[in-house]
C-alpha atoms as a PDB file:
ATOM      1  CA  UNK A   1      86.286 111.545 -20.052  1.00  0.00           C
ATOM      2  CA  UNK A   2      82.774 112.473 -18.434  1.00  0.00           C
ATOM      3  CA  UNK A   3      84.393 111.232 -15.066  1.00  0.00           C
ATOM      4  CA  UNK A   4      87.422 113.346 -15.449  1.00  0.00           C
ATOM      5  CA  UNK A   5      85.372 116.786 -16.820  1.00  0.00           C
ATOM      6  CA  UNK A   6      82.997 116.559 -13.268  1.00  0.00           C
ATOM      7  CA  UNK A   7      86.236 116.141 -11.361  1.00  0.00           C
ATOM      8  CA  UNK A   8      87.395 119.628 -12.939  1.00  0.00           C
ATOM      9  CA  UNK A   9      84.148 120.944 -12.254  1.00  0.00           C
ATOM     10  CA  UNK A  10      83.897 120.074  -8.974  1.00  0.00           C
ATOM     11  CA  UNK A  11      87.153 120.910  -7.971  1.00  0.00           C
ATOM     12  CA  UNK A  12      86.676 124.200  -9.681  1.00  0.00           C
ATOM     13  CA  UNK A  13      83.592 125.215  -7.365  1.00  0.00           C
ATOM     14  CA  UNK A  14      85.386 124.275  -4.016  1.00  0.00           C
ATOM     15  CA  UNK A  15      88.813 125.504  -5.189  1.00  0.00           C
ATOM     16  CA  UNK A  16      90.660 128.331  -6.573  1.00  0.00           C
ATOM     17  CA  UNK A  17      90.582 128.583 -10.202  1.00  0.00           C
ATOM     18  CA  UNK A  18      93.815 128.239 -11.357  1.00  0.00           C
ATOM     19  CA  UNK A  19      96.661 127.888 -10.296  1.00  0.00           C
ATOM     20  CA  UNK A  20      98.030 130.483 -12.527  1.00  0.00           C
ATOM     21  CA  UNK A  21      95.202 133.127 -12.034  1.00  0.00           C
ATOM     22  CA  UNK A  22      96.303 136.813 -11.093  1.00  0.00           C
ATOM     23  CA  UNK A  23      95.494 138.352  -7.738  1.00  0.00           C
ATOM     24  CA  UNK A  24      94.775 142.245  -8.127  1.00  0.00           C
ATOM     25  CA  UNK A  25      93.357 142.984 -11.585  1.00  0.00           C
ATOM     26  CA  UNK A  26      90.634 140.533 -11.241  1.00  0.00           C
ATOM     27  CA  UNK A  27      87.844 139.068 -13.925  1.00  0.00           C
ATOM     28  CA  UNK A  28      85.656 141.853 -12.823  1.00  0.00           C
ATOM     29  CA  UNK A  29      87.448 144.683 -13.974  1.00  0.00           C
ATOM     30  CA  UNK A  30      88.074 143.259 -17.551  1.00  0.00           C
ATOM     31  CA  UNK A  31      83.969 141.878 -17.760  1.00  0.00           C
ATOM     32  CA  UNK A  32      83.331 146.029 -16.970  1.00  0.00           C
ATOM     33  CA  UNK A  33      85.489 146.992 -19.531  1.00  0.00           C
ATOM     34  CA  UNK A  34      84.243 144.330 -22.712  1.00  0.00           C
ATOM     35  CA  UNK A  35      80.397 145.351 -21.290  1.00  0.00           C
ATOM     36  CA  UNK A  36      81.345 149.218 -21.947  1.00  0.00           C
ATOM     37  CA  UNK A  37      83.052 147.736 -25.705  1.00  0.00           C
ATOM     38  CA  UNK A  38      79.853 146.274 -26.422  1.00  0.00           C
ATOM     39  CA  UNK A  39      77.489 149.062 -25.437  1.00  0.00           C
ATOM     40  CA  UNK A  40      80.073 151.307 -27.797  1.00  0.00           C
ATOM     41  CA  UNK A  41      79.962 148.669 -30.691  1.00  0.00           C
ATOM     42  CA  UNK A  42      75.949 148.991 -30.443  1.00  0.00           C
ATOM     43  CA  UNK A  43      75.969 152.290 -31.028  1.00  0.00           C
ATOM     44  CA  UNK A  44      78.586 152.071 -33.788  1.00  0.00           C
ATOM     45  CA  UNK A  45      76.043 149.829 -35.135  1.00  0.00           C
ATOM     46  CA  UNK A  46      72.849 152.164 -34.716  1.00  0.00           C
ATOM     47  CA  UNK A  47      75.347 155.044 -36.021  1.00  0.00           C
ATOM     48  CA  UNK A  48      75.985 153.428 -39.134  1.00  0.00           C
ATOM     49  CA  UNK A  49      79.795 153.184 -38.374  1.00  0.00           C
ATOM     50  CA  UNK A  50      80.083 149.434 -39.142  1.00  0.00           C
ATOM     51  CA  UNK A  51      78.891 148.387 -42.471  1.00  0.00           C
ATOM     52  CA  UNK A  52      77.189 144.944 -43.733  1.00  0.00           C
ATOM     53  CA  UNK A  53      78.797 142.119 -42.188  1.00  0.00           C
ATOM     54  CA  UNK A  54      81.243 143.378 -40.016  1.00  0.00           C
ATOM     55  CA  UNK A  55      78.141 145.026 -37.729  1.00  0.00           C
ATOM     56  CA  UNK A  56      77.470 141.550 -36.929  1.00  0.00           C
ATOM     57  CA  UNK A  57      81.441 140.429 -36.546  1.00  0.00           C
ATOM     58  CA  UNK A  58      82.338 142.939 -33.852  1.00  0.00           C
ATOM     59  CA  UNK A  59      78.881 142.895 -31.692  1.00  0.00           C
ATOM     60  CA  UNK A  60      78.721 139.035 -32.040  1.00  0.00           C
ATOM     61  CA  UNK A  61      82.908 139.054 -31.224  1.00  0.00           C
ATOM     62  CA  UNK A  62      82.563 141.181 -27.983  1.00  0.00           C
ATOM     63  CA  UNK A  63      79.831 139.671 -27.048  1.00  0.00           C
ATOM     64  CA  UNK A  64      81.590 136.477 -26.933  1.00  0.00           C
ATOM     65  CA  UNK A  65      84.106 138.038 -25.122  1.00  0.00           C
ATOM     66  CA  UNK A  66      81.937 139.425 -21.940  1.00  0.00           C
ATOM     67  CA  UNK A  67      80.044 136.282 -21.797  1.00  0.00           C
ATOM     68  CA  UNK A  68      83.694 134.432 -21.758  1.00  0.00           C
ATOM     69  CA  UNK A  69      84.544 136.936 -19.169  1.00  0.00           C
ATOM     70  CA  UNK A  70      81.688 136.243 -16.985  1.00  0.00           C
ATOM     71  CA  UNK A  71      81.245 132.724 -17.038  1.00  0.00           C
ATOM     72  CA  UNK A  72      84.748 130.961 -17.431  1.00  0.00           C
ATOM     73  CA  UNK A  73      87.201 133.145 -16.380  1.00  0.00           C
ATOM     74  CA  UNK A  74      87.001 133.230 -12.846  1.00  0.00           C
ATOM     75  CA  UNK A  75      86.804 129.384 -12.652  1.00  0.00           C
ATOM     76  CA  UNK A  76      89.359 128.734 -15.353  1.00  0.00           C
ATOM     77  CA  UNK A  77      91.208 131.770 -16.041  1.00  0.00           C
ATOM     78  CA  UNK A  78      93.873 130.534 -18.840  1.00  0.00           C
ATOM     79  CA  UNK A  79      91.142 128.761 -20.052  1.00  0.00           C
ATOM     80  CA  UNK A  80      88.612 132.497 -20.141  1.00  0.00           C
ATOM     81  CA  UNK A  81      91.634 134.651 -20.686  1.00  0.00           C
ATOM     82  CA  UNK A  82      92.590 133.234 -23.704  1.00  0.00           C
ATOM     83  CA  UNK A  83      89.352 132.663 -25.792  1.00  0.00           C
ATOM     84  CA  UNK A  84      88.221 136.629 -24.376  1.00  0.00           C
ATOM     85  CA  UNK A  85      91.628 137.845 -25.766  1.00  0.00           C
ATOM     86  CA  UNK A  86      90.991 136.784 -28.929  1.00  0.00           C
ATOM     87  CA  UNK A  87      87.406 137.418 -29.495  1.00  0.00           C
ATOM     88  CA  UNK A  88      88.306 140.494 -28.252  1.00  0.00           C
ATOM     89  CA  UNK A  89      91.431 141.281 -30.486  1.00  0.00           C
ATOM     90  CA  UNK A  90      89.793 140.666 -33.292  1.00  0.00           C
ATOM     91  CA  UNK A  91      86.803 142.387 -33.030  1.00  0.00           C
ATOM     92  CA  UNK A  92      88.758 145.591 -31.708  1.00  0.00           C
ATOM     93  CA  UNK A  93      90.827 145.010 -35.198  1.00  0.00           C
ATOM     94  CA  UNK A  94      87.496 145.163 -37.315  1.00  0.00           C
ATOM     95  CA  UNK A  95      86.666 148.252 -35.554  1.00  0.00           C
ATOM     96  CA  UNK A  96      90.176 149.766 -36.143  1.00  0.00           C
ATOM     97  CA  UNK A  97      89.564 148.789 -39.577  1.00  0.00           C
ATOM     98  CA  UNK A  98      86.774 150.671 -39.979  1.00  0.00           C
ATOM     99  CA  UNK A  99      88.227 153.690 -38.355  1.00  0.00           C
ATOM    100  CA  UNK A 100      85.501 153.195 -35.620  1.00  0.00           C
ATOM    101  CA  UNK A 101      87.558 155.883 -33.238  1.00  0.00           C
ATOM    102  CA  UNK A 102      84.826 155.514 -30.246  1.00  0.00           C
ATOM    103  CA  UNK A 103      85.989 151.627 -29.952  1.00  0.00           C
ATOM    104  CA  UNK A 104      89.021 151.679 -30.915  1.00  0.00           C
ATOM    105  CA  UNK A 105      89.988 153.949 -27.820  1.00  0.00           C
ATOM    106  CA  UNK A 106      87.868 151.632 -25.464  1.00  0.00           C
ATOM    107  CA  UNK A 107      89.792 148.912 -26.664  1.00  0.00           C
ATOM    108  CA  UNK A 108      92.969 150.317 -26.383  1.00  0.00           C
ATOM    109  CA  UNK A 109      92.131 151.004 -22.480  1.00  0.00           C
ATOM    110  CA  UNK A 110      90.912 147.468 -22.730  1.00  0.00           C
ATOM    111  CA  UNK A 111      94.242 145.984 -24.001  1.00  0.00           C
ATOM    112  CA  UNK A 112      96.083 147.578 -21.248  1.00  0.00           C
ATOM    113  CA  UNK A 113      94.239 146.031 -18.974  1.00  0.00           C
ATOM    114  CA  UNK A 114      94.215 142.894 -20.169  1.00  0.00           C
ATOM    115  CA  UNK A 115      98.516 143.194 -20.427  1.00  0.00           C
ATOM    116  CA  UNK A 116      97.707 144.493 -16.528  1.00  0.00           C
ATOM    117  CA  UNK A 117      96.222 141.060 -15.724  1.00  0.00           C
ATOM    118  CA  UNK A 118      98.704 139.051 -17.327  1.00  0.00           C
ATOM    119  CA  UNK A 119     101.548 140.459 -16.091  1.00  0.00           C
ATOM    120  CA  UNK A 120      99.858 140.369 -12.411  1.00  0.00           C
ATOM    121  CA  UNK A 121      99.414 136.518 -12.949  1.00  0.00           C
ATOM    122  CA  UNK A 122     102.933 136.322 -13.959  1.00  0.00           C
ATOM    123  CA  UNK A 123     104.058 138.133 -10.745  1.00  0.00           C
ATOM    124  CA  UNK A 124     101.853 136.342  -8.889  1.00  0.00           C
ATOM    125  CA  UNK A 125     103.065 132.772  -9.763  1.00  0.00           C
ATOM    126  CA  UNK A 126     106.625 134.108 -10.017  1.00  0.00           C
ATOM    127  CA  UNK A 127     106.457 134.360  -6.336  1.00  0.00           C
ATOM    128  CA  UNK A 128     105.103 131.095  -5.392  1.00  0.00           C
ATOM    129  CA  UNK A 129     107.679 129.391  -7.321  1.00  0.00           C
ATOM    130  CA  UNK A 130     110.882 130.823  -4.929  1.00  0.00           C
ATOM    131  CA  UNK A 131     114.081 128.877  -6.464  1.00  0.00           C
ATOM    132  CA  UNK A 132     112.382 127.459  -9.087  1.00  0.00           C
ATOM    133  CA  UNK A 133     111.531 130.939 -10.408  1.00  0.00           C
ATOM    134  CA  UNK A 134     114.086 131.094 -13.301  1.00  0.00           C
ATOM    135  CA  UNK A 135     112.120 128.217 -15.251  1.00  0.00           C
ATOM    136  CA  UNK A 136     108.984 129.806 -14.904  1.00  0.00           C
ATOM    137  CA  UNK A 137     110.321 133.038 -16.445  1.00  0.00           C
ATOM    138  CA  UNK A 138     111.169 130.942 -19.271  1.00  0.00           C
ATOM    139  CA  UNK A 139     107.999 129.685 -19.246  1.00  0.00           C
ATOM    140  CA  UNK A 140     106.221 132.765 -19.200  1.00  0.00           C
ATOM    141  CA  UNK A 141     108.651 134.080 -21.926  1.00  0.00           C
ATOM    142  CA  UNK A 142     107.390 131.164 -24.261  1.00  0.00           C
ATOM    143  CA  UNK A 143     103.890 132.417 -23.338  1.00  0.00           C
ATOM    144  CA  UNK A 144     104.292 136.420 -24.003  1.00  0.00           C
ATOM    145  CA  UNK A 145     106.016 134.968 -27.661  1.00  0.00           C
ATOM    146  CA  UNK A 146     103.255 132.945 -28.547  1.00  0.00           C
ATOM    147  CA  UNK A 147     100.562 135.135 -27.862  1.00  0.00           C
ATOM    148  CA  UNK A 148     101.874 137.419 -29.873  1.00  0.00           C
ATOM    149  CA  UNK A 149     102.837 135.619 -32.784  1.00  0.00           C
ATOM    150  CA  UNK A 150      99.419 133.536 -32.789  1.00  0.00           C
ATOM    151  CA  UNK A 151      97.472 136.777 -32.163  1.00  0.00           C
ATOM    152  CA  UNK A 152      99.608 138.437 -35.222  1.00  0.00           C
ATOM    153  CA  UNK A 153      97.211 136.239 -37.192  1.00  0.00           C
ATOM    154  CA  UNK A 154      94.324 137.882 -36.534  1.00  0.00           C
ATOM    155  CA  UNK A 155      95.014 141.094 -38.644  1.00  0.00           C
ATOM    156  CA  UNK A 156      95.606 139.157 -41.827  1.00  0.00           C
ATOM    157  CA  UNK A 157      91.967 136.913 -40.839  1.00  0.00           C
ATOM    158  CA  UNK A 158      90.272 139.426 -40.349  1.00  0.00           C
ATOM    159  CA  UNK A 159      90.552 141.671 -43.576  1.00  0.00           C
ATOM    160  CA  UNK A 160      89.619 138.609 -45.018  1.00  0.00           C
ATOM    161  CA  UNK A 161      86.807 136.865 -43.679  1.00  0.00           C
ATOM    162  CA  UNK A 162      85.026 139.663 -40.594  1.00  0.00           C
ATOM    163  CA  UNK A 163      85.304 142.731 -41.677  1.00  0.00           C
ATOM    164  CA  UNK A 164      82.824 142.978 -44.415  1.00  0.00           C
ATOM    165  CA  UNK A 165      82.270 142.631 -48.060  1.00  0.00           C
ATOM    166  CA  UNK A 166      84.548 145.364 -49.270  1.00  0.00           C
ATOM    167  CA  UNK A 167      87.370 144.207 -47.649  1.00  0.00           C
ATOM    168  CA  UNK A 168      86.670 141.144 -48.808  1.00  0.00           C
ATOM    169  CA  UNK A 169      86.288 142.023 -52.408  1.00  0.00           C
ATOM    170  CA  UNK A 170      89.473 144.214 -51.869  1.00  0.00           C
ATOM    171  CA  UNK A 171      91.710 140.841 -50.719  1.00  0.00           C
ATOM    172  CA  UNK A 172      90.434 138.679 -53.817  1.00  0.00           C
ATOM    173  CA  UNK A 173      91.157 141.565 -56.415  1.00  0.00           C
ATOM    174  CA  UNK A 174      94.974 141.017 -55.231  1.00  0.00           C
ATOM    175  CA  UNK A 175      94.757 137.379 -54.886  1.00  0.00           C
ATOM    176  CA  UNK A 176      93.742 137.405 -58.136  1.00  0.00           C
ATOM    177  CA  UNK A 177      96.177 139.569 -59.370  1.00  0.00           C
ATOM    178  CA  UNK A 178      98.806 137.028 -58.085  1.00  0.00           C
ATOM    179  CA  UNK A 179      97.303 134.905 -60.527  1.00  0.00           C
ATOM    180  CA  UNK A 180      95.464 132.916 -57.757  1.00  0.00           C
ATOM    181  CA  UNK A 181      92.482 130.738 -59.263  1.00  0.00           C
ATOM    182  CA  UNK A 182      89.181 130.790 -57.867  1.00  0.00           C
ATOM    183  CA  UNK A 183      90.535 133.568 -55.621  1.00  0.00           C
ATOM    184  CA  UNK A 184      87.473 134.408 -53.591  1.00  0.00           C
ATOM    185  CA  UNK A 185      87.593 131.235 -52.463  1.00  0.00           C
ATOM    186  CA  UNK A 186      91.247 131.014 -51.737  1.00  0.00           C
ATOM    187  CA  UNK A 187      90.664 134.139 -49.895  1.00  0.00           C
ATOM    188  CA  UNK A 188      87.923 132.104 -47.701  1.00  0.00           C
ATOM    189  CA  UNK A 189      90.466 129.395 -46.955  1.00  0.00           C
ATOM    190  CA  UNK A 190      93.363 131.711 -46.401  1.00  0.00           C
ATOM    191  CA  UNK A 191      91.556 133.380 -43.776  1.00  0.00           C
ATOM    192  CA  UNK A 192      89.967 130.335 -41.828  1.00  0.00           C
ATOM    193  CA  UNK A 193      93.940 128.602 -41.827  1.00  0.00           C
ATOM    194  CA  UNK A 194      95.195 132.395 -40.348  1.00  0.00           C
ATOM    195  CA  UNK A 195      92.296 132.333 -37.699  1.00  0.00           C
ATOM    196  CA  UNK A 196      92.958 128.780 -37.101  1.00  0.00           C
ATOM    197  CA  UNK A 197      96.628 129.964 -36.348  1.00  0.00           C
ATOM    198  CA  UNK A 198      95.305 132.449 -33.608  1.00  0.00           C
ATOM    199  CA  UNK A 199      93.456 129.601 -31.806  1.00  0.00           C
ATOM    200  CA  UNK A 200      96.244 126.747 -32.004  1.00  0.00           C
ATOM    201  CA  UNK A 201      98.909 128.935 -31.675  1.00  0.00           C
ATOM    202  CA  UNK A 202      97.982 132.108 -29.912  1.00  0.00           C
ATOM    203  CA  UNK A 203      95.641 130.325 -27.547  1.00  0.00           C
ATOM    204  CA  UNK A 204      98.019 126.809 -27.645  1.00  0.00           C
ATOM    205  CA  UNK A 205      95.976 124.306 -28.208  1.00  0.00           C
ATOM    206  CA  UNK A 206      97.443 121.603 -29.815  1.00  0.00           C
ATOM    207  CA  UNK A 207     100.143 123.728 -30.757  1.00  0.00           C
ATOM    208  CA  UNK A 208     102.614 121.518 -31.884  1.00  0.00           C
ATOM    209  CA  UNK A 209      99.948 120.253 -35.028  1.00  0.00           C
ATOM    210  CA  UNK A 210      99.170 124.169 -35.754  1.00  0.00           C
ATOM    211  CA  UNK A 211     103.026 125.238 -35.687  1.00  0.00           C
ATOM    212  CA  UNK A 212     103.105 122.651 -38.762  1.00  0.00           C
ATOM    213  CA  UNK A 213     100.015 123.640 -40.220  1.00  0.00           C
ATOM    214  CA  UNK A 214     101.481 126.866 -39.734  1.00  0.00           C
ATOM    215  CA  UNK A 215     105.104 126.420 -41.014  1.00  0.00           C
ATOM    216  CA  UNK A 216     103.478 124.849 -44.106  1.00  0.00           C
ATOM    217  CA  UNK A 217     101.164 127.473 -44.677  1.00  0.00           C
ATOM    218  CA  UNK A 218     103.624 130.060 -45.370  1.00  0.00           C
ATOM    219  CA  UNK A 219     106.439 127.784 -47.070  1.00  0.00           C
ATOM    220  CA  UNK A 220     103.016 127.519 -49.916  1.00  0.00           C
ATOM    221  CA  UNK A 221     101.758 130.892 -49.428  1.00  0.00           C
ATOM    222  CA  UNK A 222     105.644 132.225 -50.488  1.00  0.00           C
ATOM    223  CA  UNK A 223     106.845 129.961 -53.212  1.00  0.00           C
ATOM    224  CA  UNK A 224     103.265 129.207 -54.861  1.00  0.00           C
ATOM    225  CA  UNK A 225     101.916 132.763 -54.543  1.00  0.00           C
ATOM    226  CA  UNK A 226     103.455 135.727 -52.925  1.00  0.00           C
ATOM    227  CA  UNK A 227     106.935 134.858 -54.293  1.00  0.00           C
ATOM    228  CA  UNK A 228     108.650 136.409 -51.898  1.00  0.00           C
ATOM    229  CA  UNK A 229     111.643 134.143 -52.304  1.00  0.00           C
ATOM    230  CA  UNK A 230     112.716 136.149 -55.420  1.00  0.00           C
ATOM    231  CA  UNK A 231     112.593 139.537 -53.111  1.00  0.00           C
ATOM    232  CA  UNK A 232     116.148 138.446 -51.431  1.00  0.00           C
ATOM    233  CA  UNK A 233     116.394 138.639 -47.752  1.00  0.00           C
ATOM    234  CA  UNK A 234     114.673 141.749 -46.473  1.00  0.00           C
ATOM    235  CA  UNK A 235     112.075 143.258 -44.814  1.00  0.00           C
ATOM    236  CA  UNK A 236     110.984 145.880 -47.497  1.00  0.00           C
ATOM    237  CA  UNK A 237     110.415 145.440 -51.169  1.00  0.00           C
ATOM    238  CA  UNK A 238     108.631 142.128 -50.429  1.00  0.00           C
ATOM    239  CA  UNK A 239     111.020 140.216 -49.312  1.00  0.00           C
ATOM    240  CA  UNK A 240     111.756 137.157 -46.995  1.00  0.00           C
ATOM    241  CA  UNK A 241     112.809 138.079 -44.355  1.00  0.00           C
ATOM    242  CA  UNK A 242     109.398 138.491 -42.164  1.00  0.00           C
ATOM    243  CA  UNK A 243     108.588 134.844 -43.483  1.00  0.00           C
ATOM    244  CA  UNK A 244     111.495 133.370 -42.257  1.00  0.00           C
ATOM    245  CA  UNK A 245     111.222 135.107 -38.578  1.00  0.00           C
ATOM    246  CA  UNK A 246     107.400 133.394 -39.061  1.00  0.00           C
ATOM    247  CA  UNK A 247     108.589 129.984 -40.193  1.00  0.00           C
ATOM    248  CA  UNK A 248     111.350 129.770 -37.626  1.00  0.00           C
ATOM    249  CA  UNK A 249     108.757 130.682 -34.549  1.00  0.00           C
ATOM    250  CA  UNK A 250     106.826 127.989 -35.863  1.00  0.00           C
ATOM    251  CA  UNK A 251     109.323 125.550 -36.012  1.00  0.00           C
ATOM    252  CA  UNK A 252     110.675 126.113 -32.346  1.00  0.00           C
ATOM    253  CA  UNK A 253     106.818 125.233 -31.302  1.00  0.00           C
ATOM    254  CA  UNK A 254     107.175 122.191 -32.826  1.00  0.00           C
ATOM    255  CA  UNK A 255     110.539 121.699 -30.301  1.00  0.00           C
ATOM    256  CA  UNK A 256     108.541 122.992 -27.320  1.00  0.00           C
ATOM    257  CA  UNK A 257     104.560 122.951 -27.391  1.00  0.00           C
ATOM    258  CA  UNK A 258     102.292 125.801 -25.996  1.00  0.00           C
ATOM    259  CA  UNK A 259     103.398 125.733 -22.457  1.00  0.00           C
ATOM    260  CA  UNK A 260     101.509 125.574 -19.118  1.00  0.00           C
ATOM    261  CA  UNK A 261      99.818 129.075 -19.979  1.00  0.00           C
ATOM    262  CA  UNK A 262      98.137 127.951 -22.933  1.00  0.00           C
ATOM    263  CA  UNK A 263      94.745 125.779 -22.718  1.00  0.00           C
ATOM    264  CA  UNK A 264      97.035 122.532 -24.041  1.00  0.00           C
ATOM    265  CA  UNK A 265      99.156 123.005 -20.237  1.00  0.00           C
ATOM    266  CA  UNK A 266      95.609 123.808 -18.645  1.00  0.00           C
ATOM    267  CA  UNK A 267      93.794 120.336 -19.993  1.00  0.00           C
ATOM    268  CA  UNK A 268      97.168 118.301 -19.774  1.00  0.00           C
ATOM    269  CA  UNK A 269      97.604 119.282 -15.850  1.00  0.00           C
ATOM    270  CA  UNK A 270      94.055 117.432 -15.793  1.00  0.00           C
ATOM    271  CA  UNK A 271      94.106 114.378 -17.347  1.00  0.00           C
ATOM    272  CA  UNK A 272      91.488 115.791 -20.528  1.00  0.00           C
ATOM    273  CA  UNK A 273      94.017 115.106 -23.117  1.00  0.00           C
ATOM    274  CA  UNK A 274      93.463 111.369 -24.909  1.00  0.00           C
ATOM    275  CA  UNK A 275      96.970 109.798 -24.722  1.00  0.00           C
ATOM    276  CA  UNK A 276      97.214 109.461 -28.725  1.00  0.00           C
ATOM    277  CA  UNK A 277      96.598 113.188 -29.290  1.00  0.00           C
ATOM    278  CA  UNK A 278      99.481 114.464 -26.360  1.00  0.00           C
ATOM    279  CA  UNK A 279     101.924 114.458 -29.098  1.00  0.00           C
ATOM    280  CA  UNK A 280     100.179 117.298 -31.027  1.00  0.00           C
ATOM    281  CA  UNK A 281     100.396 119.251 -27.927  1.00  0.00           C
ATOM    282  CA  UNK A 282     103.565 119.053 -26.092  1.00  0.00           C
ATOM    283  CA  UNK A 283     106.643 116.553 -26.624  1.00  0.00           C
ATOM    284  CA  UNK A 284     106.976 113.773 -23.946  1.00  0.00           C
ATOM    285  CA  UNK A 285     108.906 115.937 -21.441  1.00  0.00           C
ATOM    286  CA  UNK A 286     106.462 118.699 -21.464  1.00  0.00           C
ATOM    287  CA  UNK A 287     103.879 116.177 -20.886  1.00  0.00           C
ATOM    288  CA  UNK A 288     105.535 114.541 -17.730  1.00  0.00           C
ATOM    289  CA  UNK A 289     106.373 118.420 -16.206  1.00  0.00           C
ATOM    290  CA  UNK A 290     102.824 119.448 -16.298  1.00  0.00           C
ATOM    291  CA  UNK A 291     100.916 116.672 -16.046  1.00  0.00           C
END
């Protein structure tokens, strides 16, 4: 493993990046744009806009994300794109909670670039692919679909477990009201399986062992709690029909894995994946195409 990680590093110093790495809207202009977030953040802080924990949440978040920015993403962009997006996400989500307009704007300029970036990596390896384009449109459909479903689970993390004691106190009042015991705690553990979800889906790694986690998350979270089951199928009145468009994303990961733009496709291309654990990644096919 040591022998394989210096290989990546070295080649990563004499090489490009990635070989999925956009070629306009550089690293640089995103690192600009989380540096201006997180001067705006500290002075939500110092204006009192941001209250106990959550000060701490989106500075510490965003801070992440620059640092990310900086460091990893122009030597491993799937690899810095994907762990920036998030921290990024969900402090921007905090902020939005908190009706913080100042970052909420900058992050909206933020996201756009960040959809800017992806979309000129897409391009970019689009047109190095020539007839075997079509496949990596479907490949960069399964990526676009995953982020966004894995992402999804950062709004329902982070009202419970970053954005600060009254939110908090806010989601165990109606766990408890569903009869939930304990529910402070359950509110804990709810929150770390949803962020949990955003990393193993959103970011894909080992996908196939968090679109279980996460298919059996909700199956318990509807018939044991939110009994939404007894709803019928719909969208309003509480019903089942968002939890079934959840349960059957989740189940087609299990069918496909994460992809090549997830950090699963960017370790498996290098050999960092222990043989036993490939399976909670990718099936065997996936394995063989992008290894």
């Amino acid at each position: 493993m040591a022998h394989a990680l210096t290989a990546v590093w070295m080649t990563a110093e004499g090489s490009p990046s990635d070989n999925l790495a956009p070629e306009k809207v550089t690293p640089s202009w995103i690192s600009a744009l989380y540096a201006l977030m997180l001067l705006v953040a500290l002075w939500s802080v110092y204006a009192g806009q941001l209250p106990d924990w959550s000060r701490w949440t989106v500075v510490g978040l965003l801070a992440i994300s620059l640092v990310v920015n900086l460091v990893v993403t122009p030597r491993w962009f799937r690899i810095g794109f994907l762990v920036s997006l998030l921290t990024f996400v969900t402090g921007w989500r905090v902020a939005a909670m908190h009706d913080v307009w100042p970052l909420m704007i900058a992050g909206f300029v933020t996201f756009l670039a960040l959809v800017a970036q992806f979309a000129d990596a897409m391009r970019k390896d689009w047109q190095s692919r020539g007839s075997a384009a079509f496949a990596n449109h479907l490949m960069w459909q399964l990526a676009l679909v995953r982020l966004y479903f894995g992402v999804n689970e950062v709004g329902h993390a982070t009202e419970k477990i970053f954005a600060g004691q009254a939110s908090f106190e806010h989601m165990a009042t109606q766990f408890g009201q569903l009869g939930t015991p304990m529910p402070g705690l359950f509110v804990i553990a709810a929150g770390l399986v949803e962020f949990s979800l955003a990393i193993g889906v959103g970011l894909g790694l080992f996908t196939r062992f968090f679109a279980a986690l996460g298919t059996l998350y909700f199956l318990v979270a509807t018939v044991a709690f939110g009994h939404e089951w007894v709803h019928g199928y719909a969208w309003d009145g509480s019903g089942w029909e968002y939890i079934a468009l959840l349960i059957v994303f989740y189940v087609s990961l299990l069918l496909s894995g994460g992809g090549r733009f997830s950090i699963d496709g960017w370790l498996l291309e290098r050999g960092l994946i222990p043989h036993t654990l490939i399976p909670l990644c990718t099936p065997r096919a996936g394995y063989h195409a992008m290894s």
